[in-house]
Protein backbone atom coordinates (compact mmCIF):
# COMPACT_ATOMS: atom_id res chain seq x y z
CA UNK A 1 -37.89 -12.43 -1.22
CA UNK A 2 -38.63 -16.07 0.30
CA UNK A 3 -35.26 -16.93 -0.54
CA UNK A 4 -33.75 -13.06 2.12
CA UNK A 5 -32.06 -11.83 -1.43
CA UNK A 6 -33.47 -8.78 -3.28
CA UNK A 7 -31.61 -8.36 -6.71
CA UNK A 8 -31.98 -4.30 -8.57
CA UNK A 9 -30.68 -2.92 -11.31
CA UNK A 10 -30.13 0.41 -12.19
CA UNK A 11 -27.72 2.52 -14.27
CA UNK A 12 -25.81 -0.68 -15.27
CA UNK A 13 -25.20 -1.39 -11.69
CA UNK A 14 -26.83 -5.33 -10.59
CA UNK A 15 -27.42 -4.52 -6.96
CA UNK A 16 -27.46 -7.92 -5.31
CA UNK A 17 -28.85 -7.39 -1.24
CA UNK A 18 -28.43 -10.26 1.39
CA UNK A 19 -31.38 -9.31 3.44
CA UNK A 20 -32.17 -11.69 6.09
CA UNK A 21 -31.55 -9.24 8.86
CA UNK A 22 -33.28 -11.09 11.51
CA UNK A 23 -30.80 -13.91 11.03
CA UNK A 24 -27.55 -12.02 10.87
CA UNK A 25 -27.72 -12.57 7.18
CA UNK A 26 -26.23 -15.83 7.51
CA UNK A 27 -26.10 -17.42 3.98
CA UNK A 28 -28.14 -20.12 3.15
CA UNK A 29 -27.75 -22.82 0.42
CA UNK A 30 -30.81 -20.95 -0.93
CA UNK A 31 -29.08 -17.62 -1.16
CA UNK A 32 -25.92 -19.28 -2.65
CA UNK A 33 -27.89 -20.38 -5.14
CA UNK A 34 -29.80 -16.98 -5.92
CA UNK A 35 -26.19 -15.68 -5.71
CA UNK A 36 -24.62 -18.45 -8.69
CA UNK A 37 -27.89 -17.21 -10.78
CA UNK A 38 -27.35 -13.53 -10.38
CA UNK A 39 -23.34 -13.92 -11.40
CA UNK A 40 -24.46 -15.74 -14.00
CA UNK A 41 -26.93 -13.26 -15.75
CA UNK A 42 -24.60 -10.85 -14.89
CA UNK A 43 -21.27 -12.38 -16.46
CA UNK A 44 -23.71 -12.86 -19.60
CA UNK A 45 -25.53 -9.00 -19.58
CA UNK A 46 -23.90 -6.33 -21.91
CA UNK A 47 -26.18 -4.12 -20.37
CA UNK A 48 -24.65 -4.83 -16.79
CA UNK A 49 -21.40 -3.33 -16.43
CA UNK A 50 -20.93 -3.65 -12.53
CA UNK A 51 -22.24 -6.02 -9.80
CA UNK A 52 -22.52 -5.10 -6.02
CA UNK A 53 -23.12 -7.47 -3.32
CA UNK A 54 -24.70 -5.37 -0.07
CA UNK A 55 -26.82 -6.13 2.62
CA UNK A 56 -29.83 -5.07 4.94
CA UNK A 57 -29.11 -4.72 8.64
CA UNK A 58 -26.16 -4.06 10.91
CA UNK A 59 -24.69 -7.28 9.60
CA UNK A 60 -23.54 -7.72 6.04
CA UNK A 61 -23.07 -11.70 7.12
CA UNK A 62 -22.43 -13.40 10.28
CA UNK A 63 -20.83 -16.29 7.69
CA UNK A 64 -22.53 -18.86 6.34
CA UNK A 65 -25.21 -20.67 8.15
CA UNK A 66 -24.02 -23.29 10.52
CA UNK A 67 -26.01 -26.41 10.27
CA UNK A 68 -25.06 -29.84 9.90
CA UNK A 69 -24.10 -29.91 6.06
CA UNK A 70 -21.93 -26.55 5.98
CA UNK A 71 -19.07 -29.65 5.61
CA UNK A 72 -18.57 -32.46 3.57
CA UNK A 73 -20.89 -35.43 4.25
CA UNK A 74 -20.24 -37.93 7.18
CA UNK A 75 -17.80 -40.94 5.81
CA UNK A 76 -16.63 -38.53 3.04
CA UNK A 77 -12.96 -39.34 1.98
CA UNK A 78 -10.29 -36.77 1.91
CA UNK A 79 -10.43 -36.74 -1.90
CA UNK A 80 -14.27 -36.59 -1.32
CA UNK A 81 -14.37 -33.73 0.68
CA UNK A 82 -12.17 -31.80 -1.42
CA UNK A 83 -14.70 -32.21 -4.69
CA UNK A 84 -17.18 -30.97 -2.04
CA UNK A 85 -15.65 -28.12 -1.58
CA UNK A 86 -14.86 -27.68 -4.97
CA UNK A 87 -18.49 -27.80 -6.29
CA UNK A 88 -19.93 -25.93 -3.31
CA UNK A 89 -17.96 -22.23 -2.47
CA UNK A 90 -14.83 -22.88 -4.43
CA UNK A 91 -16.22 -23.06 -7.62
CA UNK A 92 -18.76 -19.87 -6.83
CA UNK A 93 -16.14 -17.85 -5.77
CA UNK A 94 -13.63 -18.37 -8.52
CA UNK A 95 -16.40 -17.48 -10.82
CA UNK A 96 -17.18 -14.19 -9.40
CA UNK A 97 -13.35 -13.54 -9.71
CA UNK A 98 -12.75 -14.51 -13.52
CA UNK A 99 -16.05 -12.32 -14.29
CA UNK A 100 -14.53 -9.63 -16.72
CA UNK A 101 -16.37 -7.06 -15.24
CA UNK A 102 -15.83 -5.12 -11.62
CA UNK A 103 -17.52 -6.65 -8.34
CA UNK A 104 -17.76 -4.76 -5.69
CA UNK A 105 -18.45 -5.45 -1.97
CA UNK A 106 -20.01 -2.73 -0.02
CA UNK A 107 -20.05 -4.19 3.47
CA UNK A 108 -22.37 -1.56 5.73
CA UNK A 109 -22.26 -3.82 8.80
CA UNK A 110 -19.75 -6.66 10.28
CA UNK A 111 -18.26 -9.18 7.91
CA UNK A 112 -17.19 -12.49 9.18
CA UNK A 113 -16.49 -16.00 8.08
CA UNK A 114 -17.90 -17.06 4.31
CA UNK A 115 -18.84 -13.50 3.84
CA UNK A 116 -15.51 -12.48 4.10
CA UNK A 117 -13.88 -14.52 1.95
CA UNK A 118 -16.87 -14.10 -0.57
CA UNK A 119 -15.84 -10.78 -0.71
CA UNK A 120 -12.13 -11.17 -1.50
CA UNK A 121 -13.43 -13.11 -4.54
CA UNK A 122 -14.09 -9.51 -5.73
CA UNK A 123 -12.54 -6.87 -7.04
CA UNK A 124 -13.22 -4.08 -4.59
CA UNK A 125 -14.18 -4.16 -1.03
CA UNK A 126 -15.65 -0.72 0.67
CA UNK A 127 -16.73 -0.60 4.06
CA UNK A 128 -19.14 1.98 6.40
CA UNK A 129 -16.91 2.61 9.70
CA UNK A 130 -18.71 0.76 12.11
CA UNK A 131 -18.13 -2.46 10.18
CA UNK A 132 -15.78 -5.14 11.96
CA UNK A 133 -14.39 -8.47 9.91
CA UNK A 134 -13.80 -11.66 11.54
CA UNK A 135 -13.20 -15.23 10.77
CA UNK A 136 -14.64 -17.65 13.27
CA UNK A 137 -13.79 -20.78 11.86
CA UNK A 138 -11.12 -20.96 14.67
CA UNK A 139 -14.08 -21.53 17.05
CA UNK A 140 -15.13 -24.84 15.29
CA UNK A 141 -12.16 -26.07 14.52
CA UNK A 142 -11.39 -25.33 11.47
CA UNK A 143 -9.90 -23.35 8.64
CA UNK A 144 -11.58 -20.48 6.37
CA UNK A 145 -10.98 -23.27 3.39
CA UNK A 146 -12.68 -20.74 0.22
CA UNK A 147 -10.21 -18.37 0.09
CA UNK A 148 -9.86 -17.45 3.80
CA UNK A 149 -6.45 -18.35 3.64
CA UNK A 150 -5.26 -17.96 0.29
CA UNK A 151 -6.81 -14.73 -1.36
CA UNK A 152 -6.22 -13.43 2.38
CA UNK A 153 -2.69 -13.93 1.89
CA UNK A 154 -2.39 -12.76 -1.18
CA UNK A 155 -4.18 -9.53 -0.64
CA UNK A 156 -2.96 -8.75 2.90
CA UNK A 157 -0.02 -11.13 3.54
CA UNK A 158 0.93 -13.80 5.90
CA UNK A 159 1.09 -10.90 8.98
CA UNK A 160 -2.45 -10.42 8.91
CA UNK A 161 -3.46 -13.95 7.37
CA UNK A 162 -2.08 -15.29 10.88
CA UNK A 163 -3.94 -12.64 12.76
CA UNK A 164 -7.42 -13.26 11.31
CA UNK A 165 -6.81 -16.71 10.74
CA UNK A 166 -4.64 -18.53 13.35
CA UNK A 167 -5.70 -15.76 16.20
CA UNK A 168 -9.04 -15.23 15.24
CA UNK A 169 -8.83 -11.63 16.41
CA UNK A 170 -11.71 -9.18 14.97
CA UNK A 171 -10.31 -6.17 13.17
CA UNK A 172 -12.21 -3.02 12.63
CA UNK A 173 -12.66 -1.39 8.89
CA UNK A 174 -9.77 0.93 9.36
CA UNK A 175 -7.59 -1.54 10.35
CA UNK A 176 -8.96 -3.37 7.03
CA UNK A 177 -8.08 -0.39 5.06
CA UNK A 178 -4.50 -0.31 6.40
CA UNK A 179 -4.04 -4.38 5.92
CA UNK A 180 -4.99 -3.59 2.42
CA UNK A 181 -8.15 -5.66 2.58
CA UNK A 182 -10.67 -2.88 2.34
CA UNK A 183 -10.59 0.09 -0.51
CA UNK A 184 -11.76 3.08 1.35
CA UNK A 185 -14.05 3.43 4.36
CA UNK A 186 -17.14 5.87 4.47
CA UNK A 187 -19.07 7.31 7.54
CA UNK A 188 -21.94 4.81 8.58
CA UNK A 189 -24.60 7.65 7.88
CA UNK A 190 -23.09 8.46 4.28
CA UNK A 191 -21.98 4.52 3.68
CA UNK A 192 -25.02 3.61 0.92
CA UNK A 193 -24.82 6.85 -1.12
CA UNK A 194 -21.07 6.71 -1.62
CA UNK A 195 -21.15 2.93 -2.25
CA UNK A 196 -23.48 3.28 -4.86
CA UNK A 197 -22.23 6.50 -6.30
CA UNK A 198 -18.73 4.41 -6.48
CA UNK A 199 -20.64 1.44 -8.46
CA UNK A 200 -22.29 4.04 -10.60
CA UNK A 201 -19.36 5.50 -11.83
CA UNK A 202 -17.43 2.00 -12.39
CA UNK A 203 -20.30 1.45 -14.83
CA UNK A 204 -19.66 4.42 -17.03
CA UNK A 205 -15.86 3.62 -17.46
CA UNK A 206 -14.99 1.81 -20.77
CA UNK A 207 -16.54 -1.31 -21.63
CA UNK A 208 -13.54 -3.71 -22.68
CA UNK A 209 -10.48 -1.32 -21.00
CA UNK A 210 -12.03 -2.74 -18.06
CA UNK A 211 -12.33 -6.07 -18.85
CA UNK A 212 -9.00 -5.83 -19.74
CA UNK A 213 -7.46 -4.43 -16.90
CA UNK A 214 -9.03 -6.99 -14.68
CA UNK A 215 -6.99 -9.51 -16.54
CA UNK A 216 -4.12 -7.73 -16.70
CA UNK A 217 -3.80 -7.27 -13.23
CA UNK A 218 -4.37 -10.51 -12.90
CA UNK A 219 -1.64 -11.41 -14.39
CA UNK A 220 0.68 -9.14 -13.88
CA UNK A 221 0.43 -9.94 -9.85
CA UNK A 222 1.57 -13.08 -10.97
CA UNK A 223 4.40 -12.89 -13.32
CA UNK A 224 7.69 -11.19 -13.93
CA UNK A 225 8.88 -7.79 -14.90
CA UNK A 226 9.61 -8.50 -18.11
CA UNK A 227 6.54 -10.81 -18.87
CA UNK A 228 3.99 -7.88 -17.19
CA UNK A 229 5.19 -5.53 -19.54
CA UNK A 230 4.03 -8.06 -22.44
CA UNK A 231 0.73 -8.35 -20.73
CA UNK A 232 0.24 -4.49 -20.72
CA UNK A 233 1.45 -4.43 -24.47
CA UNK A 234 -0.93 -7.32 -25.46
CA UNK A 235 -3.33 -5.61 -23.93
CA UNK A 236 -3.33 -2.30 -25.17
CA UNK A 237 -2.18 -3.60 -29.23
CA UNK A 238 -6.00 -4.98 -28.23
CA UNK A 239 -7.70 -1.77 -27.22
CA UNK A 240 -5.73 0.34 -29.91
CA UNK A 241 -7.24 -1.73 -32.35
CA UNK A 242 -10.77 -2.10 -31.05
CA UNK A 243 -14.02 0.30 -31.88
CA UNK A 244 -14.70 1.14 -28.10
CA UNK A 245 -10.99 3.37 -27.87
CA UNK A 246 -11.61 4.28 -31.09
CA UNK A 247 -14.67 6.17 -30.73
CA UNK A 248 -13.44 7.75 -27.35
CA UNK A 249 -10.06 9.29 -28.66
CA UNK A 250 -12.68 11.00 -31.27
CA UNK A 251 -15.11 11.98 -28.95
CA UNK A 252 -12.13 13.71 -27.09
CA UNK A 253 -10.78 15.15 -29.98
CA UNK A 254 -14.24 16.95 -30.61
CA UNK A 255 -14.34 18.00 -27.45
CA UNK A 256 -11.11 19.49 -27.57
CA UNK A 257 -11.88 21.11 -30.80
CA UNK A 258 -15.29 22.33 -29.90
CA UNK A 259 -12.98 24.39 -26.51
CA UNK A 260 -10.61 25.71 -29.25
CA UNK A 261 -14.13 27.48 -31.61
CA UNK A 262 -15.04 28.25 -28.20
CA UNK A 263 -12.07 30.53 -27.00
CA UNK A 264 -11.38 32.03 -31.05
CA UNK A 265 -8.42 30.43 -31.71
């Protein structure tokens, strides 16, 4: 609690909660930290098939915290500052996106600046109604430089990239939605239950098919026709193979079976 994160877990679901309300939840080094430790035991859990990052408050984040080391130290080189950047949000971020397991945003209040592109690390992004995204980096000068530009890009395209980015405009959640950026939105007053509910059932869905769509996706965005159909075939030869597929095409087939004694036939 002295560092404003409060980590839960139930039902497979790691429930990881900025709360530093009275602050916005601006992130702190301190929470970044908590934050690299919970992706961490979460990447290495079995047990935990699904992690959700949430808040407390009408903010999910105002950004990160803006103090004088949020940028690379004074006299830093170019090639200085971009190891700094590296080994700071970069590197964070990328991990949450190579985890081989679904992350999911749930942002019940405004989103704006670090949070924002923390969130398009992961794999799905739900927002309550009232929320509003924004990033303010215009307003110092500078660019949203962990993913702000280029996971924005790639999941909404240059058109809204240039809006949120070179214009700084605020969008609201449905205009999210429509961009692409956001999933699904959910009434304020419902926004917790349904988030949760969605994270619930994420963690009953197959172990390693998930895994392995992650990747597949993955890579698919990024290759040719041909060459995504030998992904998905890779793929699959893997999870044909495997116990976990095995086990549920039998547990169908009883199920199946046990409907046919039922009806007489």
């Amino acid at each position: 609690m002295t560092d404003h994160v409060i980590e839960l877990e139930q039902e497979g679901v790691l429930e990881f909660r900025l709360n530093r309300p009275d602050k916005l939840n601006a992130i702190t080094p301190a929470m970044l930290a908590r934050l690299r430790e919970a992706v961490e035991r979460f990447a290495a859990s079995p047990a935990l098939r699904v992690m959700a990052i949430t808040s407390s408050g009408p903010y999910f984040t105002s950004g990160l915290e803006v103090t004088a080391d949020i940028s690379p130290p004074e006299g830093s080189s170019t090639l200085e500052g971009r190891a700094w950047y590296r080994n700071t949000y970069h590197r964070l971020f990328d991990e949450i996106e190579a985890i081989e397991k679904p992350v999911v945003a749930a942002h019940q209040g405004h989103c704006f600046g670090g949070g924002l592109e923390l969130s398009l690390s992961c794999d799905f992004r739900l927002a309550a109604r009232g929320t509003t995204y924004r990033l303010p980096e215009i307003d110092i000068g500078a660019l949203p430089g962990s993913g702000g530009v280029s996971r924005l890009t790639r999941v909404a395209g240059p058109h809204w990239a240039r809006w949120l980015v070179m214009a700084g405009e605020r969008v609201t959640a449905d205009e999210a939605l429509a961009m692409g950026f956001v999933h699904r939105v959910h009434d304020d007053a419902v926004f917790a239950d349904e988030a949760m509910a969605f994270c619930r059932k994420l963690a009953r869905q197959p172990y390693e098919m998930m895994g392995l769509a992650k990747l597949s996706i993955e890579l698919a965005q990024d290759l040719g026709r041909a060459q995504g159909r030998n992904v998905e075939r890779i793929a699959n030869s893997m999870l044909f193979t495997g116990a976990e597929h095995k086990a549920m095409v039998q547990a169908f087939l009883d199920r199946q079976a046990a409907k046919r004694k039922a009806r007489g036939a």
